[in-house]
Protein backbone atom coordinates (compact mmCIF):
# COMPACT_ATOMS: atom_id res chain seq x y z
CA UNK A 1 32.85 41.11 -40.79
CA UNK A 2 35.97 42.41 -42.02
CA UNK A 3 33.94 44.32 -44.70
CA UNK A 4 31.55 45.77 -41.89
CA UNK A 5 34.30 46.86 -40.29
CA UNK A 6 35.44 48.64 -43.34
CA UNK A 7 32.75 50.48 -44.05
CA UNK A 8 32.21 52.17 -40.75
CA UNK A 9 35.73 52.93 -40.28
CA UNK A 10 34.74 55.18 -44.02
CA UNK A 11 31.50 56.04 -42.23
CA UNK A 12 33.84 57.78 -39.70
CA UNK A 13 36.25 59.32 -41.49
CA UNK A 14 33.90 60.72 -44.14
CA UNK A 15 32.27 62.07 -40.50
CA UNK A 16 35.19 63.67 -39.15
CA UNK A 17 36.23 65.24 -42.12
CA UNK A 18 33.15 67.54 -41.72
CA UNK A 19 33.91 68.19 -38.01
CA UNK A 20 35.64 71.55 -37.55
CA UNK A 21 38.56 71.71 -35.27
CA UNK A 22 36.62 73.41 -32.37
CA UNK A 23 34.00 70.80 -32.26
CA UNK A 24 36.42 68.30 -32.55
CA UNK A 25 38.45 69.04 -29.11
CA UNK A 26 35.29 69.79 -27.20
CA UNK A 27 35.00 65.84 -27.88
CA UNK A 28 38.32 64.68 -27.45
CA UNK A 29 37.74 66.69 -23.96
CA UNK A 30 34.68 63.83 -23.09
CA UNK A 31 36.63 61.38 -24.36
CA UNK A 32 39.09 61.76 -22.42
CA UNK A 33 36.89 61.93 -19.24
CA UNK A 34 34.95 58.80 -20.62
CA UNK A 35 38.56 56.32 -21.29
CA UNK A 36 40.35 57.93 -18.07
CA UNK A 37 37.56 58.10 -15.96
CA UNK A 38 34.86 55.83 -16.46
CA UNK A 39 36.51 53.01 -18.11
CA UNK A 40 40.45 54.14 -16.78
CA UNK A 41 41.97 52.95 -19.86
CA UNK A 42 45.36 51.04 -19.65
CA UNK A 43 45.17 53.20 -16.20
CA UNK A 44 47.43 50.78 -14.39
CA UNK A 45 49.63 50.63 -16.64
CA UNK A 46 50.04 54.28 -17.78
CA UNK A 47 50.60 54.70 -13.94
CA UNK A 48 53.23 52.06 -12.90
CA UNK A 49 55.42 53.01 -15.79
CA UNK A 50 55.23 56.91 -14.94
CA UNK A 51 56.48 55.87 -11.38
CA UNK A 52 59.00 53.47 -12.33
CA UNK A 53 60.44 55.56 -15.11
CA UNK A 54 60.19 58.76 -13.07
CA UNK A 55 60.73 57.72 -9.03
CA UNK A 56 61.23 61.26 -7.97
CA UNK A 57 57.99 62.67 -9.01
CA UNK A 58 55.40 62.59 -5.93
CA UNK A 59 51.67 61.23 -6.46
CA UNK A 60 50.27 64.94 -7.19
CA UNK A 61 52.56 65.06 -10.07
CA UNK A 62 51.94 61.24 -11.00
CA UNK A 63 48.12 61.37 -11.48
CA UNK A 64 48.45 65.37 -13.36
CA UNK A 65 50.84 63.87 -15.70
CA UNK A 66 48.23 61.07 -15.95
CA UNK A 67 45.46 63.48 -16.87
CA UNK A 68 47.71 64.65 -19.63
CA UNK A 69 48.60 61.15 -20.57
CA UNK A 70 44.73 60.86 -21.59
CA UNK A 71 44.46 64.22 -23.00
CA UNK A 72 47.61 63.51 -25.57
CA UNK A 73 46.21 60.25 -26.42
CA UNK A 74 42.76 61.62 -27.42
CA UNK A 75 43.76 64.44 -29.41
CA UNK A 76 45.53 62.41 -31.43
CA UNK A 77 43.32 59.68 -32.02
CA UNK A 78 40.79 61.85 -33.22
CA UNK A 79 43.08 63.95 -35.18
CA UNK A 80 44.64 60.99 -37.05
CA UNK A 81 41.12 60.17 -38.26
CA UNK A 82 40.24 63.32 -39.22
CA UNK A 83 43.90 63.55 -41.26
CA UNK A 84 42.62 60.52 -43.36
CA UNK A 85 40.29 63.25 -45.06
CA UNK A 86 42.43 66.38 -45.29
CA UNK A 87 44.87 66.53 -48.26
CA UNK A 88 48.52 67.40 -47.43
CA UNK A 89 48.72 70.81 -48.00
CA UNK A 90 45.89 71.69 -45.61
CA UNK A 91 47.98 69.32 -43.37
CA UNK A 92 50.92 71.24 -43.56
CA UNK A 93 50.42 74.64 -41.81
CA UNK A 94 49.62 72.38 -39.09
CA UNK A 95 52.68 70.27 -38.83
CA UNK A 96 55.50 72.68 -40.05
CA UNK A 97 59.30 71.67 -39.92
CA UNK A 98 61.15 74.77 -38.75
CA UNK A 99 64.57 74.01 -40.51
CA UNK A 100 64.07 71.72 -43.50
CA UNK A 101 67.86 72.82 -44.76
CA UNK A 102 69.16 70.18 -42.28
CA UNK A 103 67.76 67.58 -44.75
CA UNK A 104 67.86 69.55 -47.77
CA UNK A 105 72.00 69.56 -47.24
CA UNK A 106 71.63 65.85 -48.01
CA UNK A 107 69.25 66.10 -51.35
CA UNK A 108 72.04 68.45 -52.55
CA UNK A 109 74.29 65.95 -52.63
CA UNK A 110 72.17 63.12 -53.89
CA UNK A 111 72.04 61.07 -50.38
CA UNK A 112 69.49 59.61 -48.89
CA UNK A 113 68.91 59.71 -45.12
CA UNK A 114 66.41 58.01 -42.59
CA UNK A 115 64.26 60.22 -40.38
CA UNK A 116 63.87 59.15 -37.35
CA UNK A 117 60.48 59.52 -35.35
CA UNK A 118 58.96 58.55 -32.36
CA UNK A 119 55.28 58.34 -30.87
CA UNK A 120 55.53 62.00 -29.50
CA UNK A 121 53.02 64.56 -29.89
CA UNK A 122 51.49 63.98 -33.30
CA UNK A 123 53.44 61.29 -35.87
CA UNK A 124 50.17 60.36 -37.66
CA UNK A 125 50.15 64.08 -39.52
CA UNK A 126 54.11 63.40 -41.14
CA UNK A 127 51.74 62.39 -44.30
CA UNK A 128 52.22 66.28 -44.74
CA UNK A 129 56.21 66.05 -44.79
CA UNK A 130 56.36 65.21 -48.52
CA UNK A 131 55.44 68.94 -49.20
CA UNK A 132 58.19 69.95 -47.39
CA UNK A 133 61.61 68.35 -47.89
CA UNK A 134 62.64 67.84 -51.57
CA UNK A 135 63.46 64.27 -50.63
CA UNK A 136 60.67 61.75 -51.83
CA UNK A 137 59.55 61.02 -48.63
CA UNK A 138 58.91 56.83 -47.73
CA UNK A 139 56.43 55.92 -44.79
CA UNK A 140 57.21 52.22 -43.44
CA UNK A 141 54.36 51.50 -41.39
CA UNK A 142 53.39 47.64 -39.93
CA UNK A 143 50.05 46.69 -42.40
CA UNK A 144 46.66 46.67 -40.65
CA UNK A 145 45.14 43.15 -40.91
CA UNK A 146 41.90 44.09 -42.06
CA UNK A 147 42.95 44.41 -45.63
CA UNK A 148 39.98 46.70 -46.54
CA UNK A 149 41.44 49.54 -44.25
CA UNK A 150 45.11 48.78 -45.27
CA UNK A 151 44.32 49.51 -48.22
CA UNK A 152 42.22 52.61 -47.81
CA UNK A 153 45.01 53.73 -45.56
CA UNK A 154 47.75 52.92 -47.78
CA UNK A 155 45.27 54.81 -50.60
CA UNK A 156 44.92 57.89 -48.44
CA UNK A 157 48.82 58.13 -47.87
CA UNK A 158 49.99 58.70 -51.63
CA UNK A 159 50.69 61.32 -52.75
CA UNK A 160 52.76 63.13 -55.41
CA UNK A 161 56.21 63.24 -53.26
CA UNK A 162 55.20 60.50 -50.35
CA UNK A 163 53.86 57.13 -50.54
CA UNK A 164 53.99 54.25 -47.79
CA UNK A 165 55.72 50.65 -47.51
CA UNK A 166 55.29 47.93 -45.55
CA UNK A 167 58.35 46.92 -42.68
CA UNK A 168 58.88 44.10 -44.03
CA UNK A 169 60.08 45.57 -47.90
CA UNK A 170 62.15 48.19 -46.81
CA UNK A 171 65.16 46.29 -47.71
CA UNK A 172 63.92 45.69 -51.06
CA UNK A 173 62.49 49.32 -51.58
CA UNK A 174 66.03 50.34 -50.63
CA UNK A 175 67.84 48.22 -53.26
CA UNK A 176 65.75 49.85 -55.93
CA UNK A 177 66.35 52.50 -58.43
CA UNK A 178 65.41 55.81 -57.46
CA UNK A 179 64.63 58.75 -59.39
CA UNK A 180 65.97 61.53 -56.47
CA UNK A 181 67.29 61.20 -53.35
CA UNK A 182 64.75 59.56 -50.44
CA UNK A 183 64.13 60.32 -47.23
CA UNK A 184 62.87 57.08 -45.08
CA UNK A 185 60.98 57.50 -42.24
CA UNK A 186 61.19 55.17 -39.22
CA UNK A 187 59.63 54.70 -35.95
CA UNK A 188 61.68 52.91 -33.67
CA UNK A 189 60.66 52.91 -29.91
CA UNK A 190 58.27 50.51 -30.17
CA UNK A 191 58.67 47.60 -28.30
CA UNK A 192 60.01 44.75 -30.64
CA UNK A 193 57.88 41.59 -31.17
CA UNK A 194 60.90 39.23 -31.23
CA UNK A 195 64.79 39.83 -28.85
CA UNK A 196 66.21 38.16 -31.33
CA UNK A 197 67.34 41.37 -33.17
CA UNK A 198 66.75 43.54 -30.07
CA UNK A 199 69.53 46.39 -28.80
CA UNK A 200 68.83 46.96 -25.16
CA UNK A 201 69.61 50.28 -23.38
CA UNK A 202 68.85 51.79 -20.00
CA UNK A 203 66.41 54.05 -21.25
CA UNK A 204 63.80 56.22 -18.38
CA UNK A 205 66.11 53.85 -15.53
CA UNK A 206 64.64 50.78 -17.12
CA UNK A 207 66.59 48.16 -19.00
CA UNK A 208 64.26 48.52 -22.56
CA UNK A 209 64.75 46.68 -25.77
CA UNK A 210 64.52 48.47 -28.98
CA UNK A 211 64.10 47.37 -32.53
CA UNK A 212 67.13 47.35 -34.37
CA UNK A 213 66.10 48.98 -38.18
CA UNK A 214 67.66 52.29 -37.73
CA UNK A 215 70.79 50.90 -36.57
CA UNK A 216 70.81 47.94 -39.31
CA UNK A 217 69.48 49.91 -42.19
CA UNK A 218 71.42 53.20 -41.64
CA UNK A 219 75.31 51.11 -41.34
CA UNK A 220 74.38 48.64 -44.01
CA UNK A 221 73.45 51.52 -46.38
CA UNK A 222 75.45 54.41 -44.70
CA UNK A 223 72.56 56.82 -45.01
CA UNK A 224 72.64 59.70 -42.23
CA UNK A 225 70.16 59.59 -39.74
CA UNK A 226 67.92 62.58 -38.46
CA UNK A 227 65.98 63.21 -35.60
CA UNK A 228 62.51 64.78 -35.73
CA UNK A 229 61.72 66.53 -33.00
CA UNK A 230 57.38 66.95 -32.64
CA UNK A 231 56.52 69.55 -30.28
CA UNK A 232 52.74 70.52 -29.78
CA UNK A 233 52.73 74.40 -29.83
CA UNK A 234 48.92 74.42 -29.00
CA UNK A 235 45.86 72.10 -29.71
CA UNK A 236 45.87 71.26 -33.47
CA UNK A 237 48.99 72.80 -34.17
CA UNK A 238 52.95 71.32 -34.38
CA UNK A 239 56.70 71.79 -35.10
CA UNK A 240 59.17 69.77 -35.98
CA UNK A 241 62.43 70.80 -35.05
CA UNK A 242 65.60 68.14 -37.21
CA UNK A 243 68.76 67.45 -35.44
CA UNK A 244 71.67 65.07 -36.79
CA UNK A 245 72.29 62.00 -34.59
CA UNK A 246 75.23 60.35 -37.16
CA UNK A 247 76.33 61.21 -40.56
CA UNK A 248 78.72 58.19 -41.20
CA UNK A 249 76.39 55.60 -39.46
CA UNK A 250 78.64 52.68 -41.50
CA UNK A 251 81.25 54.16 -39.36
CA UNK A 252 79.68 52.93 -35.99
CA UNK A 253 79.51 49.61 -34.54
CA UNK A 254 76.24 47.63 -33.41
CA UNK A 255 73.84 49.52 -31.63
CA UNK A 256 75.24 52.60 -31.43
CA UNK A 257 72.87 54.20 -33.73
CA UNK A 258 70.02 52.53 -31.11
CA UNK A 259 71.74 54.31 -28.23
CA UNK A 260 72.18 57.74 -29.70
CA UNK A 261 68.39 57.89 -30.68
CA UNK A 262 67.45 56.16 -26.82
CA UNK A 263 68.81 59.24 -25.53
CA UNK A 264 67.54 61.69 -27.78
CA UNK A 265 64.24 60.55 -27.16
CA UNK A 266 64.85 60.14 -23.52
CA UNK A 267 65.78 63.79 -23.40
CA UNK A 268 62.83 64.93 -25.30
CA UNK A 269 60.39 62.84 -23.13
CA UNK A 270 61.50 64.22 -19.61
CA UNK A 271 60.49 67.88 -20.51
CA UNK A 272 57.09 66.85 -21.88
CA UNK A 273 56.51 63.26 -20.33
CA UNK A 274 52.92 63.15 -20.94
CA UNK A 275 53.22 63.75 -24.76
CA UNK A 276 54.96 59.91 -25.02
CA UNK A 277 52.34 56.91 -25.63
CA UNK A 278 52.32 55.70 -22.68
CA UNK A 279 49.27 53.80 -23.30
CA UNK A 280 51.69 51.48 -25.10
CA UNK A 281 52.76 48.32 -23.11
CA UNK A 282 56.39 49.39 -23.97
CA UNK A 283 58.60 47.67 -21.15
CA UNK A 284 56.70 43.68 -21.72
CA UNK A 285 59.76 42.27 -23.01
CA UNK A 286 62.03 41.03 -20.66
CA UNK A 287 65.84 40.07 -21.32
């Protein structure tokens, strides 16, 4: 089954790599009608979160920011399939950082820093990043359990200055020799699997828990962190705009990191809300 699964997941990709861009919004457009619609995806939930996490919005502006909910989701669904057959450089025009030099400062002085990154806009197309910092550029990403994919995926993201590694080695990774200076990429607002570890912050007026890695990893190894800022400028097109959020992170004290990036991402969220994923069950943990 597993195998099956593989091979029309190839079937797919090798299907959307021959889809131009036009035709490939006109069907985002019905499948956005079909999952919001017809089968009102996660509708409930996309809904009570936009009204707890935004009270003063009236129902007008709840259900249009809805309708862009869908609209964000689908476009990049269908564009992170169709990345799995484009090679980075036709990636790149597409997803353009606007001021590398704030990470470039760092490679001149042989440091390595964490970018920070969120799932705003478009993160699946940062396989294009690699062609434009002079970092090497590390993906951590949480493996897929069919192993066939994982490893098609984890195929289709190498390349010459970029490669992936799983969550759960990015200690290890970190403790190993490097030829230049790397640049680690980290999504952190998911919600975590286990409190354990969790920081909680008030964060869109809800208590939220975060996952702790960019707070942990940046003190213990004192590498600066960076925000990356995704902004859609129209369909198919984005840039990334870095900002600092610490430079001494080994300076701070426990979740301070975690706080600095709840509010950068806070900030970034209430000018676009419907740009977040709010498909994502993100407020199911409970302290």
């Amino acid at each position: 089954m597993a195998y099956l699964s593989y091979i029309f997941f190839r079937i797919l990709v090798f299907i959307f790599q021959l889809i131009p861009f036009w035709l490939l919004y006109r069907i985002s457009d019905g499948l956005r009608w079909v999952i919001g619609s017809v089968f009102k995806y996660r509708r409930g939930l996309i809904e009570q979160n936009l009204r707890l996490c935004f009270p003063e919005k009236n129902d007008a502006e709840i259900q249009k920011l809805i309708r862009g909910v869908y609209a964000n989701f689908c476009d990049i669904l269908l564009e992170g399939i169709k990345g799995m057959g484009m090679d980075e450089y036709d990636i790149a025009p597409r997803f353009k950082v606007v001021n590398p030099d704030v990470l470039n400062a760092y490679f001149e002085q042989e440091q390595d820093v964490i970018l920070c990154a969120s799932h705003y806009a478009n993160w699946e197309w940062g396989i294009s990043l690699g062609t434009q910092f002079r970092h090497y550029v590390k993906v951590t990403y949480k493996p897929i359990k069919n192993q066939y994919i994982n490893r098609y995926v984890e195929r289709s993201r190498a390349f010459d200055n970029l490669s992936t590694v799983p969550m759960k080695k990015t200690y290890d990774y970190l403790q190993s020799p490097a030829i230049k200076p790397r640049c680690l990429i980290l999504i952190a607002d998911q919600s975590p699997s286990s409190l354990r570890k969790a920081h909680w912050h008030t964060f869109l007026n809800r208590d939220t828990a975060f996952l702790s890695g960019i707070d942990t990893i940046g003190r213990q190894f004192d590498m600066p962190l960076i925000y990356a800022d995704v902004q859609r400028i129209k369909r198919g097109y984005y840039e990334i705009e870095l900002s600092l959020l610490h430079d001494t992170p080994a300076q701070t004290q426990v979740s301070d990191i975690t706080q600095l990036y709840a509010k950068k991402l806070e900030t970034i969220i209430r000018k676009k809300p419907e740009n977040w994923l709010w498909t994502h069950n993100r407020w199911k943990r409970k302290r």
